[in-house]
PDB file of N, CA and C in Angstrom:
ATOM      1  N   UNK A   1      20.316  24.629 -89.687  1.00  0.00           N
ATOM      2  CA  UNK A   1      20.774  25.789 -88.926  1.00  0.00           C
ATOM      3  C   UNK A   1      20.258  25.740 -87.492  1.00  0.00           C
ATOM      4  N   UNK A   2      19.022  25.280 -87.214  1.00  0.00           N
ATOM      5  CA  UNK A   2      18.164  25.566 -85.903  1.00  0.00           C
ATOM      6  C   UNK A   2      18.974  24.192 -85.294  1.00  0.00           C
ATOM      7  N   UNK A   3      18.848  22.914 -85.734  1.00  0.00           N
ATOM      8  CA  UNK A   3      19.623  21.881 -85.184  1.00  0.00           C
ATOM      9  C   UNK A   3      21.203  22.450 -84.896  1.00  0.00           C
ATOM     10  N   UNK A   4      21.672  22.702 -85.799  1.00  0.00           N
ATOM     11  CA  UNK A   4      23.239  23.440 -84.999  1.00  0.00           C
ATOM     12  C   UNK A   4      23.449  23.855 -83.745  1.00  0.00           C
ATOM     13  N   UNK A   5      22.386  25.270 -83.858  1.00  0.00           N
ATOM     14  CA  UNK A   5      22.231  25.955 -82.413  1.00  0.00           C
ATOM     15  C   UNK A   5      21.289  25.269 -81.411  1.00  0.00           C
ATOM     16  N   UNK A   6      20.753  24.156 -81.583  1.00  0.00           N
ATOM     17  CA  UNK A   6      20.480  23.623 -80.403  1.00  0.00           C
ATOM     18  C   UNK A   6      21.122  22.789 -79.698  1.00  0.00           C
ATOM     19  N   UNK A   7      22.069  22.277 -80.794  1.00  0.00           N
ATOM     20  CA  UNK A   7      23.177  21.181 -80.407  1.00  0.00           C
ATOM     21  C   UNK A   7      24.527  21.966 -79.662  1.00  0.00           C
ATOM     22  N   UNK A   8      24.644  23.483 -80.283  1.00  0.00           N
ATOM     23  CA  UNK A   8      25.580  23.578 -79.671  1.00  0.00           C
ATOM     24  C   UNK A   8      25.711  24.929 -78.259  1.00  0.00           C
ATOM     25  N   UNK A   9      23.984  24.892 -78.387  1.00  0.00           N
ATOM     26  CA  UNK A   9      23.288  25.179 -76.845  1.00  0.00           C
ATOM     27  C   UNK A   9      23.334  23.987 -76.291  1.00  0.00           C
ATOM     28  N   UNK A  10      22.884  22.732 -76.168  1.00  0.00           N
ATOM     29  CA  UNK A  10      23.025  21.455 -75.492  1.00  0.00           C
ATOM     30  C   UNK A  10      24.180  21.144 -74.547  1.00  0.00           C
ATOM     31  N   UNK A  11      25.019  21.329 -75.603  1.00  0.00           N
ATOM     32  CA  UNK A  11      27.101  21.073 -75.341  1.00  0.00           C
ATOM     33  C   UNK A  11      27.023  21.929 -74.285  1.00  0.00           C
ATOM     34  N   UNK A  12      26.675  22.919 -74.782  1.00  0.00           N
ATOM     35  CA  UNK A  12      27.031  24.410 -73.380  1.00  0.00           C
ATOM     36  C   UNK A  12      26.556  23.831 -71.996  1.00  0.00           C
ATOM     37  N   UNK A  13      25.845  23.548 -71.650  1.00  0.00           N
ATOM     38  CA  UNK A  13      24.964  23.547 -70.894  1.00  0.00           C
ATOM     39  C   UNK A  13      24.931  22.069 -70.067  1.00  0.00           C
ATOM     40  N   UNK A  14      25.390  20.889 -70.864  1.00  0.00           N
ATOM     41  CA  UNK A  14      25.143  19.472 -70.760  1.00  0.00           C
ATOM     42  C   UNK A  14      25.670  19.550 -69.140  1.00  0.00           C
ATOM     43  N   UNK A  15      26.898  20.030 -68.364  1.00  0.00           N
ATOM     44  CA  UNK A  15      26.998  19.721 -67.493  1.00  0.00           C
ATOM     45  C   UNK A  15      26.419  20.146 -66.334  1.00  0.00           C
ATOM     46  N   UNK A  16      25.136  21.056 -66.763  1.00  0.00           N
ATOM     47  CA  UNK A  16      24.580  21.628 -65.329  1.00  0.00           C
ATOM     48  C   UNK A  16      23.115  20.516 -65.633  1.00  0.00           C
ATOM     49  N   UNK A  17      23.115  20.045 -66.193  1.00  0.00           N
ATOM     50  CA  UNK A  17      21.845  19.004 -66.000  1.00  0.00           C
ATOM     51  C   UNK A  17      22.092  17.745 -65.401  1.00  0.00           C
ATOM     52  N   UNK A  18      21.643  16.506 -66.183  1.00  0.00           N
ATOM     53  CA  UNK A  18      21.445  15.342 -65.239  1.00  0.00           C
ATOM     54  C   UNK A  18      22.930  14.515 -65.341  1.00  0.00           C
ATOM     55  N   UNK A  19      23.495  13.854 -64.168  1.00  0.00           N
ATOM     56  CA  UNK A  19      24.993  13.479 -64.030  1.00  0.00           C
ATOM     57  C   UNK A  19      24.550  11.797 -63.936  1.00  0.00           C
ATOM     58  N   UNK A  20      24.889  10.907 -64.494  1.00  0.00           N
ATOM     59  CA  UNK A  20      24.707   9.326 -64.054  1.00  0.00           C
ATOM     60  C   UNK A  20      26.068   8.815 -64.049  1.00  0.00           C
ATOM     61  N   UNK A  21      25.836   8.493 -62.236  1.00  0.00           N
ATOM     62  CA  UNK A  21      27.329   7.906 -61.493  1.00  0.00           C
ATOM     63  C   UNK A  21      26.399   6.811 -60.461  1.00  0.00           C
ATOM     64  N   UNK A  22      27.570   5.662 -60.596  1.00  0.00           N
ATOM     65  CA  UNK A  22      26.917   4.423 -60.361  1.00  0.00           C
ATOM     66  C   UNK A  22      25.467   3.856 -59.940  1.00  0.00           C
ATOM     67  N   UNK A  23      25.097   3.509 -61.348  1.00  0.00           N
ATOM     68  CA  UNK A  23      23.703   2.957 -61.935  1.00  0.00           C
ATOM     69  C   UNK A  23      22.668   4.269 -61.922  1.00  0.00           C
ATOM     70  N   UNK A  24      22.538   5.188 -61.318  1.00  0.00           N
ATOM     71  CA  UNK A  24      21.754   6.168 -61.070  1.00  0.00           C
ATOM     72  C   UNK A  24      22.163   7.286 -61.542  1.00  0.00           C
ATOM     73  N   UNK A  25      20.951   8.454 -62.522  1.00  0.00           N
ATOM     74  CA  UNK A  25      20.740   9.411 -62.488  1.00  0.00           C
ATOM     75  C   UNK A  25      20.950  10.819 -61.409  1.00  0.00           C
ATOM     76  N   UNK A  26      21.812  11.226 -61.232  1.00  0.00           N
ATOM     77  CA  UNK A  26      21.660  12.532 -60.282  1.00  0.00           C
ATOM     78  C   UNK A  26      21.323  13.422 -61.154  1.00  0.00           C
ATOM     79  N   UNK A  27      20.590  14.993 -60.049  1.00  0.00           N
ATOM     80  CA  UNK A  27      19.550  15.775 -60.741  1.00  0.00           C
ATOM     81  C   UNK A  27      20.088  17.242 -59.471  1.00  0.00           C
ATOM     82  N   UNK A  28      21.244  17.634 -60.406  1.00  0.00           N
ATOM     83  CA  UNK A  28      22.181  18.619 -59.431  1.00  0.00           C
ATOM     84  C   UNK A  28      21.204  20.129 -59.263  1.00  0.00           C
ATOM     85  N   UNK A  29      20.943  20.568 -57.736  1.00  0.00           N
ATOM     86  CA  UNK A  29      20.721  21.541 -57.531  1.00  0.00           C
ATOM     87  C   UNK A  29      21.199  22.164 -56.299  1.00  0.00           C
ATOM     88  N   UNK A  30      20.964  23.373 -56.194  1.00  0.00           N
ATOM     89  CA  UNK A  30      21.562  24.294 -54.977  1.00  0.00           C
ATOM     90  C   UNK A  30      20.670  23.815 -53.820  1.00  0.00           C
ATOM     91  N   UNK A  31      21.403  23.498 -52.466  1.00  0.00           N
ATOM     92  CA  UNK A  31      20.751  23.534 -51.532  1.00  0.00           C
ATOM     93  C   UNK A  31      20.743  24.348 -49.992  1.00  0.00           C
ATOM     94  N   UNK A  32      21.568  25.040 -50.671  1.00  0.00           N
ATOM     95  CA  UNK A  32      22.164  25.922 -49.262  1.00  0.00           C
ATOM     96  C   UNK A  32      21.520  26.256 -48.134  1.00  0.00           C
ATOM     97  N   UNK A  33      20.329  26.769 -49.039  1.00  0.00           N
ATOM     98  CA  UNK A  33      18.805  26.759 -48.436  1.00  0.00           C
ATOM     99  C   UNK A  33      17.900  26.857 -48.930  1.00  0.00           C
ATOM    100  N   UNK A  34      16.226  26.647 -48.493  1.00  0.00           N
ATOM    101  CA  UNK A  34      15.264  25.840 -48.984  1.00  0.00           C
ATOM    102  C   UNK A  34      15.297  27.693 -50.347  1.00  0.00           C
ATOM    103  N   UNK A  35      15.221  28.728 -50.286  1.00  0.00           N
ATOM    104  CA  UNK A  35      15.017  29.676 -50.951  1.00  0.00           C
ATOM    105  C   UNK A  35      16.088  29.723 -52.269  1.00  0.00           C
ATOM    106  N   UNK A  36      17.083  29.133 -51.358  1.00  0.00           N
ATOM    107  CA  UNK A  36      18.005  28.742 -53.019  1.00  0.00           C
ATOM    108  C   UNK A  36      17.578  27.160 -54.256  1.00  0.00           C
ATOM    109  N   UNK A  37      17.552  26.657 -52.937  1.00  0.00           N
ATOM    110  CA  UNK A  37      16.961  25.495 -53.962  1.00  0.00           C
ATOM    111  C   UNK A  37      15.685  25.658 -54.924  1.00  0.00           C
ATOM    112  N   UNK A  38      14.991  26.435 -54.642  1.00  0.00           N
ATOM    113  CA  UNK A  38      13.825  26.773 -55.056  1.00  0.00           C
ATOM    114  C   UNK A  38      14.171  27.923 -56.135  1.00  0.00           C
ATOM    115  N   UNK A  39      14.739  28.735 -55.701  1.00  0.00           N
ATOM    116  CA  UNK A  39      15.131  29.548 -57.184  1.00  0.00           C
ATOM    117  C   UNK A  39      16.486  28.125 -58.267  1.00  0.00           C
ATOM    118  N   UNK A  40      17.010  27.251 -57.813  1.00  0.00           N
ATOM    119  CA  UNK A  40      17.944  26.847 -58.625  1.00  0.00           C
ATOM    120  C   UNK A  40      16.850  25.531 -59.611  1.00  0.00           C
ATOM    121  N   UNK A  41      15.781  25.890 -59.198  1.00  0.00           N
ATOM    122  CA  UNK A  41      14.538  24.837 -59.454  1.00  0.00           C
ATOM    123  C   UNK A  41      14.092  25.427 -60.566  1.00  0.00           C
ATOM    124  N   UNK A  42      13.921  26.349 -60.109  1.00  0.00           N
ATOM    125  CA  UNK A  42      13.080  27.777 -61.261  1.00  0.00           C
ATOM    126  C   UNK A  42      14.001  27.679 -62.444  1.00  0.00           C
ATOM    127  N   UNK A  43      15.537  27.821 -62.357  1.00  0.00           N
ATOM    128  CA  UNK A  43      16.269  28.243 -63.037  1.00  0.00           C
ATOM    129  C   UNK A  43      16.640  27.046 -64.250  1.00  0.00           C
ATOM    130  N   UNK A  44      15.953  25.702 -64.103  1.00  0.00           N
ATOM    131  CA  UNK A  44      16.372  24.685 -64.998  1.00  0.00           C
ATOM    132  C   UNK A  44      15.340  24.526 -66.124  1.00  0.00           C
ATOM    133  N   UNK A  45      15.571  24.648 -67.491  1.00  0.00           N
ATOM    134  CA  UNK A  45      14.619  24.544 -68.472  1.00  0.00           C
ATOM    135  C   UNK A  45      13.893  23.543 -68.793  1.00  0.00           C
ATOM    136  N   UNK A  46      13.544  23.042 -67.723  1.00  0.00           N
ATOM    137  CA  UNK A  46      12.469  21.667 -67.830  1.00  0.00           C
ATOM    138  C   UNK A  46      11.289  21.957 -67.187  1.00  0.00           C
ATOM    139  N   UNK A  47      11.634  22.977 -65.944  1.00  0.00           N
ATOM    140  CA  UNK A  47      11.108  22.919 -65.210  1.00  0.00           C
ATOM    141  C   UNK A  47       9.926  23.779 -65.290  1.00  0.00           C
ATOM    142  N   UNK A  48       8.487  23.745 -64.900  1.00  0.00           N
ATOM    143  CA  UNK A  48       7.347  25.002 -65.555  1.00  0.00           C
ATOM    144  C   UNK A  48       7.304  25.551 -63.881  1.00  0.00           C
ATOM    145  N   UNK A  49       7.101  26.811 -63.627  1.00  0.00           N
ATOM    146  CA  UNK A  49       7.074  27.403 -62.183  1.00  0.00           C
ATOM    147  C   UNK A  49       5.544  28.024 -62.404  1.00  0.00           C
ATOM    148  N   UNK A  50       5.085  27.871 -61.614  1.00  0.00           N
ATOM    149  CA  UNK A  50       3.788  28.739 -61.134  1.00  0.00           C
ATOM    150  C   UNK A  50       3.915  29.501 -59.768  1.00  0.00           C
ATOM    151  N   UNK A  51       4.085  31.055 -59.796  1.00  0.00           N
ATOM    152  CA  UNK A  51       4.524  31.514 -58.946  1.00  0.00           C
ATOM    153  C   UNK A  51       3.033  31.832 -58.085  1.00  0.00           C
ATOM    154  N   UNK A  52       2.038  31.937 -58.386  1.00  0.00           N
ATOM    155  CA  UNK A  52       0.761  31.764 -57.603  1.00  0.00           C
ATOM    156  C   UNK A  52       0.449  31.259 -57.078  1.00  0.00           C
ATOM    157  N   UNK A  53       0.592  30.018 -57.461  1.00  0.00           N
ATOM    158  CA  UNK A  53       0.406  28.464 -56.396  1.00  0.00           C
ATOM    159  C   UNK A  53       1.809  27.936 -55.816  1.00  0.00           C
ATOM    160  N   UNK A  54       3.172  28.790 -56.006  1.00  0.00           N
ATOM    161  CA  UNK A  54       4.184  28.321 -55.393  1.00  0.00           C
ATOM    162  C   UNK A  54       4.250  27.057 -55.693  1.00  0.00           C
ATOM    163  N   UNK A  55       4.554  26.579 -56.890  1.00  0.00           N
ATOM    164  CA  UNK A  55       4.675  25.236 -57.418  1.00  0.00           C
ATOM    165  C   UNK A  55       5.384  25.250 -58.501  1.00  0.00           C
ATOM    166  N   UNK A  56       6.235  24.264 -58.649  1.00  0.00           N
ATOM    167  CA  UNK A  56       7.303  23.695 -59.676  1.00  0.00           C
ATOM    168  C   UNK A  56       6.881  22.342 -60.111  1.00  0.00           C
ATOM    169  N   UNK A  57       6.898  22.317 -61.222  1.00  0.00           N
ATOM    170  CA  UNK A  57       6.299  21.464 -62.358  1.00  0.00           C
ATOM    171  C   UNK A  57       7.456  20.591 -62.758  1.00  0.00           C
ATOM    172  N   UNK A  58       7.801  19.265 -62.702  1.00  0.00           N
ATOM    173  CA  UNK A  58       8.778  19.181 -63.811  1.00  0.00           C
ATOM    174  C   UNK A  58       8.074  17.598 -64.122  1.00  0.00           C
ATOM    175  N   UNK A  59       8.722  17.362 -65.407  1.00  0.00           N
ATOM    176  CA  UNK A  59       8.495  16.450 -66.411  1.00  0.00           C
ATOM    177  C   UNK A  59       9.019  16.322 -67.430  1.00  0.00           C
ATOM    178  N   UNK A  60      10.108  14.948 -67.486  1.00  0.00           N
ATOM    179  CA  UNK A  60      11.020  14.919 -68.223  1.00  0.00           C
ATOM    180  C   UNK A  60      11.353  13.237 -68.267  1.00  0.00           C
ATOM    181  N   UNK A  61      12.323  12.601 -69.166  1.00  0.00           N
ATOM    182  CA  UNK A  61      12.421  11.051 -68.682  1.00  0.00           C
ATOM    183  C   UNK A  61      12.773  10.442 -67.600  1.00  0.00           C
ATOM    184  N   UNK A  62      13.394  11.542 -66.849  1.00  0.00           N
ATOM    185  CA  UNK A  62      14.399  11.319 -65.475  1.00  0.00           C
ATOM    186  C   UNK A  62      13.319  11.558 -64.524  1.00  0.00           C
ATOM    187  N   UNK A  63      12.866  12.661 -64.358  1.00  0.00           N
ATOM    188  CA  UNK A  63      11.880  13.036 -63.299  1.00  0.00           C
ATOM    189  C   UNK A  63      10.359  13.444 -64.139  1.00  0.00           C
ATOM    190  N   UNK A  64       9.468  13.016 -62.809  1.00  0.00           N
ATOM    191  CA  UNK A  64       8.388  13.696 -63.232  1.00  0.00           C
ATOM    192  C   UNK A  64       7.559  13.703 -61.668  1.00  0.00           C
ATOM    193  N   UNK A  65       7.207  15.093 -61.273  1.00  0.00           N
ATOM    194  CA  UNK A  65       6.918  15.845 -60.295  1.00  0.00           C
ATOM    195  C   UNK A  65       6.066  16.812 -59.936  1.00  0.00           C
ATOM    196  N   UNK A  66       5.677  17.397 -58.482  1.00  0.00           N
ATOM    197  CA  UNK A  66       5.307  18.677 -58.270  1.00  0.00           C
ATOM    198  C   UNK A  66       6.260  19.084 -57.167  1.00  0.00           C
ATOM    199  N   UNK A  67       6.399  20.008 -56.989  1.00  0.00           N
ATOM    200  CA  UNK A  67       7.045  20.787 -55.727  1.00  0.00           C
ATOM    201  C   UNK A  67       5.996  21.677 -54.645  1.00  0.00           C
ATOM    202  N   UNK A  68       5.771  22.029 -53.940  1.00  0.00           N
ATOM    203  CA  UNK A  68       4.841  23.004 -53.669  1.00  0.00           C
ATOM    204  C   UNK A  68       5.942  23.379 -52.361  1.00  0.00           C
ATOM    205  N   UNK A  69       5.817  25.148 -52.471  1.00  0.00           N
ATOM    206  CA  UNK A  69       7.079  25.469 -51.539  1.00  0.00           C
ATOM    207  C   UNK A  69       5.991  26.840 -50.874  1.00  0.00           C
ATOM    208  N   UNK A  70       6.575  26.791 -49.984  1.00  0.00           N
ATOM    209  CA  UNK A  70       5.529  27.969 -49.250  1.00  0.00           C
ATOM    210  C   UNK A  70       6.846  29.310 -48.407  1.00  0.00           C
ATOM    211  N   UNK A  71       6.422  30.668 -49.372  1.00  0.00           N
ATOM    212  CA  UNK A  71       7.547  31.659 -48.997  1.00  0.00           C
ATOM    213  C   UNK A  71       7.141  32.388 -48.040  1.00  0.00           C
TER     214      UNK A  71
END
């Protein structure tokens, strides 16, 4: 049952995550500006946010990172 709904949360979702077009991984986010990119950062479930230290965490097979953004 729990595998179902994660699989068919996955499906939902598969196209706002990682896109691979020739040989490379892309890692789609908003950039309109640095305040959007930073909330569209927040908004991906990989990602851990620490809003105290203004830092974005991520770690995953594709990426592994810090961000540090100053508001």
């Amino acid at each position: 049952m729990i595998l179902k709904r994660i699989t068919k949360w996955i499906n939902k979702f598969k196209k706002y995550f990682f896109y691979y077009r020739d040989g490379f991984f892309e890692f789609p986010y908003l950039c309109n500006t640095p305040e959007l990119m930073v909330q569209s950062l927040i908004g991906m479930p990989f990602n851990k946010h620490n809003k105290e230290l203004q830092t974005i965490y991520s770690k995953n097979p594709f990426l592994e990172g810090v961000l540090h953004y100053h508001v």
